[in-house]
N, C-alpha and C. Protein backbone atom coordinates (compact mmCIF):
# COMPACT_ATOMS: atom_id res chain seq x y z
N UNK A 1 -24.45 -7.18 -21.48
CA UNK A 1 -23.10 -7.74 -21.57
C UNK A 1 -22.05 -6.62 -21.48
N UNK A 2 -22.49 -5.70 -22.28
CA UNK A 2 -21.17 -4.39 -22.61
C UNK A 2 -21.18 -3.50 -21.13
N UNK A 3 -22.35 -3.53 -20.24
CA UNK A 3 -22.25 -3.29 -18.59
C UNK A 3 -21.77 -4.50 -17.62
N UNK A 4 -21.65 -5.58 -17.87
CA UNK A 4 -21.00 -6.09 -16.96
C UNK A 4 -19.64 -5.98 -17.00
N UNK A 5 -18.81 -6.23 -18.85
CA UNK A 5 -17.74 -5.89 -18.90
C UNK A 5 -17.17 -4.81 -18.45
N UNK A 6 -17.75 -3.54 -18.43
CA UNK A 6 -17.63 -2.21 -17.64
C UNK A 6 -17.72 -1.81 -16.29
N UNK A 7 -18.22 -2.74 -15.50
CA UNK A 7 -18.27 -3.00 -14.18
C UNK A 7 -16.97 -3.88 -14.25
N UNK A 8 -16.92 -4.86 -14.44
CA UNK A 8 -15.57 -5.72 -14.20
C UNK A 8 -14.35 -4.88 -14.64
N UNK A 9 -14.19 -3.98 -15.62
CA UNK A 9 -13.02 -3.50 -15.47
C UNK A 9 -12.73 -2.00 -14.61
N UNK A 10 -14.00 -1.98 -14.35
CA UNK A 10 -14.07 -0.91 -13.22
C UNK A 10 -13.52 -1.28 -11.94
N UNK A 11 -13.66 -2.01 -11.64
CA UNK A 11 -13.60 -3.04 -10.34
C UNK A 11 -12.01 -3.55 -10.54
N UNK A 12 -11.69 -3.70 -11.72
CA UNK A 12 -9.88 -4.25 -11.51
C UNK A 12 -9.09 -3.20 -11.75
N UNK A 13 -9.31 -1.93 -12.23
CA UNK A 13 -9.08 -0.50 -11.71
C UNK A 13 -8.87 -0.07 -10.75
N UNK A 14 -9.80 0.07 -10.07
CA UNK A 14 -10.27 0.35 -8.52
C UNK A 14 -8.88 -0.81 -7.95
N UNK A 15 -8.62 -1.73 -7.93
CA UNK A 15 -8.23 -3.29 -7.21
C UNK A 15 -6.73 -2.28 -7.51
N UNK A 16 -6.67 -2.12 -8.81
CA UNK A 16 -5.22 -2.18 -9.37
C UNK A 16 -4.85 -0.59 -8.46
N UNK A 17 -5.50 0.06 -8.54
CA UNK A 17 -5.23 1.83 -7.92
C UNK A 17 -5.16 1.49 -6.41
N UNK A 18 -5.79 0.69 -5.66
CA UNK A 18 -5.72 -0.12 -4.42
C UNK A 18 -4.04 -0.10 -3.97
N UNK A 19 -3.87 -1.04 -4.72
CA UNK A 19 -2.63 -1.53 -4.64
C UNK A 19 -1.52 -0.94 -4.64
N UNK A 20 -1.80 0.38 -5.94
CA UNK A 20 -0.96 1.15 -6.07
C UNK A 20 -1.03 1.86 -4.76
N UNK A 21 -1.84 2.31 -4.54
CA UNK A 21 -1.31 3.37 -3.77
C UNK A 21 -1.41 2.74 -2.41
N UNK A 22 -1.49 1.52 -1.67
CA UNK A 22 -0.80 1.25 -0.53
C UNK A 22 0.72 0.90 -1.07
N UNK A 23 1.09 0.56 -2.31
CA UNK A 23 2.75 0.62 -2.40
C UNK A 23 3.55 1.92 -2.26
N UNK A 24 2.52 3.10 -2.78
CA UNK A 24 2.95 4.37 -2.50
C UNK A 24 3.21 4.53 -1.55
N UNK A 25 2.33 4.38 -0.38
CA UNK A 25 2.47 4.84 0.96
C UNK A 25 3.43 4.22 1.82
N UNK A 26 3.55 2.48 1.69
CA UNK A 26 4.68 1.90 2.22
C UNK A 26 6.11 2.39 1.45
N UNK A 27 6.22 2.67 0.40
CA UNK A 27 7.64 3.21 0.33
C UNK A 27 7.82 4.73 0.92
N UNK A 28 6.71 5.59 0.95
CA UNK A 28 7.00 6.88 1.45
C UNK A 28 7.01 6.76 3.02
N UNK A 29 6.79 5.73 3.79
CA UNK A 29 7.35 5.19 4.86
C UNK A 29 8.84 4.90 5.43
N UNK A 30 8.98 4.61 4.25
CA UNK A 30 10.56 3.56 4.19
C UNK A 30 11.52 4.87 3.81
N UNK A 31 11.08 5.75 3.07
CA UNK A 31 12.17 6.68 2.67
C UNK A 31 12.08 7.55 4.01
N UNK A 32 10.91 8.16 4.99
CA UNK A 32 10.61 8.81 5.78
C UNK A 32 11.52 8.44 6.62
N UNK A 33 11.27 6.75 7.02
CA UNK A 33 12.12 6.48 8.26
C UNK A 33 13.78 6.42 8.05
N UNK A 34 14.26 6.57 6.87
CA UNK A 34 15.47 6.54 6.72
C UNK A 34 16.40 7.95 6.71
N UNK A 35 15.27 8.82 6.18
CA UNK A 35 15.66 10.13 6.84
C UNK A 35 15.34 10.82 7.80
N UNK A 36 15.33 9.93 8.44
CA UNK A 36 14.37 10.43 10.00
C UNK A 36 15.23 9.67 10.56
N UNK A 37 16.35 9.61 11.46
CA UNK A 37 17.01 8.33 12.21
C UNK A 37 16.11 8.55 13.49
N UNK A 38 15.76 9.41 13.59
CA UNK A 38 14.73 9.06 15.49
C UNK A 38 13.83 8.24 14.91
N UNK A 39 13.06 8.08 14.04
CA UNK A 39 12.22 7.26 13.53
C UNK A 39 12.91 5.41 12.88
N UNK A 40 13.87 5.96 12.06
CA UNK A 40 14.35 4.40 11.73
C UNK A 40 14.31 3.19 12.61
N UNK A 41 14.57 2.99 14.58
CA UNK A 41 14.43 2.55 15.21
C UNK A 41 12.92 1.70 15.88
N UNK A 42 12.08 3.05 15.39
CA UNK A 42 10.81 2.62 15.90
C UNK A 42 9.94 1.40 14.73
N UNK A 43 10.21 1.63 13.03
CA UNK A 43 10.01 1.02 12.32
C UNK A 43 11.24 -0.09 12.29
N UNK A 44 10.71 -1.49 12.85
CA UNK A 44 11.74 -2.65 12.66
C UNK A 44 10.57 -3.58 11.36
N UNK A 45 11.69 -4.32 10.68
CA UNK A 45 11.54 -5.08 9.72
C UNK A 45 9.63 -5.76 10.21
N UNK A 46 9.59 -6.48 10.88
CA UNK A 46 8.70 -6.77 11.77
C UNK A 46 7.39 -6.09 11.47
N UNK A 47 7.84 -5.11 12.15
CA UNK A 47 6.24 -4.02 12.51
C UNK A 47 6.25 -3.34 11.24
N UNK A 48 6.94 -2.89 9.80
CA UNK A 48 6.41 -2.40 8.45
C UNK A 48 6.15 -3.93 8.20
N UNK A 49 6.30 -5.31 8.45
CA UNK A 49 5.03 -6.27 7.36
C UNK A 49 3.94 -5.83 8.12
N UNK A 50 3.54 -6.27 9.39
CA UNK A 50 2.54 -6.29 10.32
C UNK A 50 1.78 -4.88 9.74
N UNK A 51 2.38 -4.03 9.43
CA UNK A 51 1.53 -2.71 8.80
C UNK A 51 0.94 -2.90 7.52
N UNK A 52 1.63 -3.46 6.59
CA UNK A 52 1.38 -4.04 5.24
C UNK A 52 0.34 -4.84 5.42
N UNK A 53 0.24 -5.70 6.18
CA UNK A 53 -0.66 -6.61 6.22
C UNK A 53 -2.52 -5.97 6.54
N UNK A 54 -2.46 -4.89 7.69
CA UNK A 54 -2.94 -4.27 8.10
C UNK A 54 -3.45 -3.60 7.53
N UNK A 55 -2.85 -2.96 6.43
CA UNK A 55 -3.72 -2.11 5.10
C UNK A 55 -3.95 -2.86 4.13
N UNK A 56 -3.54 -4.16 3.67
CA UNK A 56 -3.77 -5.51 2.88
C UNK A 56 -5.62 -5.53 3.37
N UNK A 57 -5.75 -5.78 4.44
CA UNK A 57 -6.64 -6.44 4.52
C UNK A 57 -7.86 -5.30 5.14
């Protein structure tokens, strides 16, 4: 019992650090392209979900 509980919160760790750090990376996107104006153009509203989604899954 006291190993499955330890696997399961291993596993929503892992899920939760997941998450985190594709939010990391999409905002260090968003700040990149905003100080980057040659770049701001190429990232449209559009193509950062379509990316989100892309590392979602």
């Amino acid at each position: 019992m006291d190993l499955l509980k330890f696997v399961v919160t291993g596993l929503l760790v892992a899920m939760g650090a997941g998450v985190l750090g594709t939010a990391v990376v999409g905002l260090v996107e968003v700040i990149r392209a905003y100080l980057d104006p040659a770049r701001r153009d190429v990232i449209t509203h559009r193509n950062w979900r379509e990316n989100l989604r892309h590392m979602l899954h």
